[in-house]
Protein backbone atom coordinates (compact mmCIF):
# COMPACT_ATOMS: atom_id res chain seq x y z
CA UNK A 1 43.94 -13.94 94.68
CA UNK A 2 45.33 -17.08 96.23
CA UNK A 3 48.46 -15.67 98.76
CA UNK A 4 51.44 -18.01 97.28
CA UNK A 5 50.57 -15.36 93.73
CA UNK A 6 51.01 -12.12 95.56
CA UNK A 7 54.21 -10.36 94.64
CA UNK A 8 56.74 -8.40 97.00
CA UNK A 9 54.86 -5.21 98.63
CA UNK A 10 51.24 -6.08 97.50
CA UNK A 11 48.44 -5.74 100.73
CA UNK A 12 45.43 -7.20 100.76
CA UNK A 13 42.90 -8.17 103.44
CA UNK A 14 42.51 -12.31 104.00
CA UNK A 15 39.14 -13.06 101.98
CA UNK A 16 38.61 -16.95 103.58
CA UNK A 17 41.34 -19.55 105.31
CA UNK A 18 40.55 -22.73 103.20
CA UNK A 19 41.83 -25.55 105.57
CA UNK A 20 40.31 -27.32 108.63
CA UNK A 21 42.50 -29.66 111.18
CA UNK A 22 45.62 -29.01 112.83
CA UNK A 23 46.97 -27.01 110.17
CA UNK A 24 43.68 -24.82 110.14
CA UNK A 25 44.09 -24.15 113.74
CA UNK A 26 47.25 -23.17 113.29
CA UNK A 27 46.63 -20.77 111.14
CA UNK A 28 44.04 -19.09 113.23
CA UNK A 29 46.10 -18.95 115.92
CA UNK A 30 48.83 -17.13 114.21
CA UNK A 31 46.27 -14.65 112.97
CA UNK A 32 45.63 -15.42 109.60
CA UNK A 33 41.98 -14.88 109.81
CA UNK A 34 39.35 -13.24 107.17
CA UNK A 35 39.26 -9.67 107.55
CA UNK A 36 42.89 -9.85 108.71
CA UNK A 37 45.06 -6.83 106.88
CA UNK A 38 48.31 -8.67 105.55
CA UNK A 39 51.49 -7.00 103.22
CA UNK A 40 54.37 -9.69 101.14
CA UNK A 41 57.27 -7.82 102.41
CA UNK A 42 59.99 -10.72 101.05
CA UNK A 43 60.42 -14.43 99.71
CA UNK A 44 63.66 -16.67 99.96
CA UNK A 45 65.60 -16.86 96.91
CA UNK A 46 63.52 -19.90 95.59
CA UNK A 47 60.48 -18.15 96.35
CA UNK A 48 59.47 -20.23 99.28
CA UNK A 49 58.99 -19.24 102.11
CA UNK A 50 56.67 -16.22 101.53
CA UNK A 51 57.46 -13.33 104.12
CA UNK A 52 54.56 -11.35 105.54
CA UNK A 53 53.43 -8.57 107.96
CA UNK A 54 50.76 -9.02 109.78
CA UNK A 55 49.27 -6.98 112.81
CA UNK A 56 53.22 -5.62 113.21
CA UNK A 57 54.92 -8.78 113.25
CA UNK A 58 56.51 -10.50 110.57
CA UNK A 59 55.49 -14.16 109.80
CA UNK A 60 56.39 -16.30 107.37
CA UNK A 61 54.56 -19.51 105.38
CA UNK A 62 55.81 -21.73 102.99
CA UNK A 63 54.19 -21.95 99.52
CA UNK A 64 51.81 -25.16 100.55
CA UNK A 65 50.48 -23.32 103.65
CA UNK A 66 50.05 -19.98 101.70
CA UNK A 67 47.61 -22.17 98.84
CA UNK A 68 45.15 -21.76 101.21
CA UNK A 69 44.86 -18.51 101.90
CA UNK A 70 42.20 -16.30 99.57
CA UNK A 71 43.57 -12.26 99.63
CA UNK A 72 41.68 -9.52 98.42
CA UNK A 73 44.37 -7.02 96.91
CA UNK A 74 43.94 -3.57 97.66
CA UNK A 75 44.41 -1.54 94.45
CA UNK A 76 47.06 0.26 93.76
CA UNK A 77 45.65 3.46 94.09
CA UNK A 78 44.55 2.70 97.94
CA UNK A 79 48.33 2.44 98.80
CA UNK A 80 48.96 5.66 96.91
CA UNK A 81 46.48 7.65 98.14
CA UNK A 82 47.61 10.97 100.02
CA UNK A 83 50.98 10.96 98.46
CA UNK A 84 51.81 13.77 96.62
C-alpha cells in the first residue's frame, strides 16, 4: 500500500523507497528504508502532512514525498495479538 493511503494508527514495514536523487537520499538518510518498521500516528487537518513514528522519533512527509513510499500493512490481528 502506497504510504500517502495509510490511515491514522495503521503500521506497516517500508516494502521499497521509489525515488533516486536528492530527494531519494534524503529519504534514506532520515530512515525511511525497506525493512524499516513505521506507524501514521496523525495528519494536518487537510491531510497533508502525514505524521509518522519511526525508530522512536516522530517525522513527518508531505503527501508528494509519501507517493513514494511502498508499506506492507501489518494485519490487524498482529497489533492485537496478546491483548486480552
Amino acid at each position: 500500500m502506497n504510504l500517502r493511503k495509510m490511515q491514522t494508527g495503521q503500521s506497516g514495514i517500508i516494502a521499497s523507497v521509489k525515488i533516486g536523487g536528492s530527494l531519494g537520499l534524503r529519504m534514506r538518510e532520515m530512515g525511511l528504508v525497506p525493512g524499516t518498521e513505521i506507524t501514521v500516528t496523525g495528519r494536518a487537518p487537510l491531510y497533508d502532512p502525514v505524521k509518522l513514528r519511526i525508530h522512536g522519533q516522530t517525522l513527518t512527509l508531505r503527501n508528494s514525498e509519501a507517493d513514494y513510499i511502498e508499506v506492507d500493512i501489518k494485519a490487524e490481528t498482529d497489533s492485537a495479538e496478546g491483548k486480552c
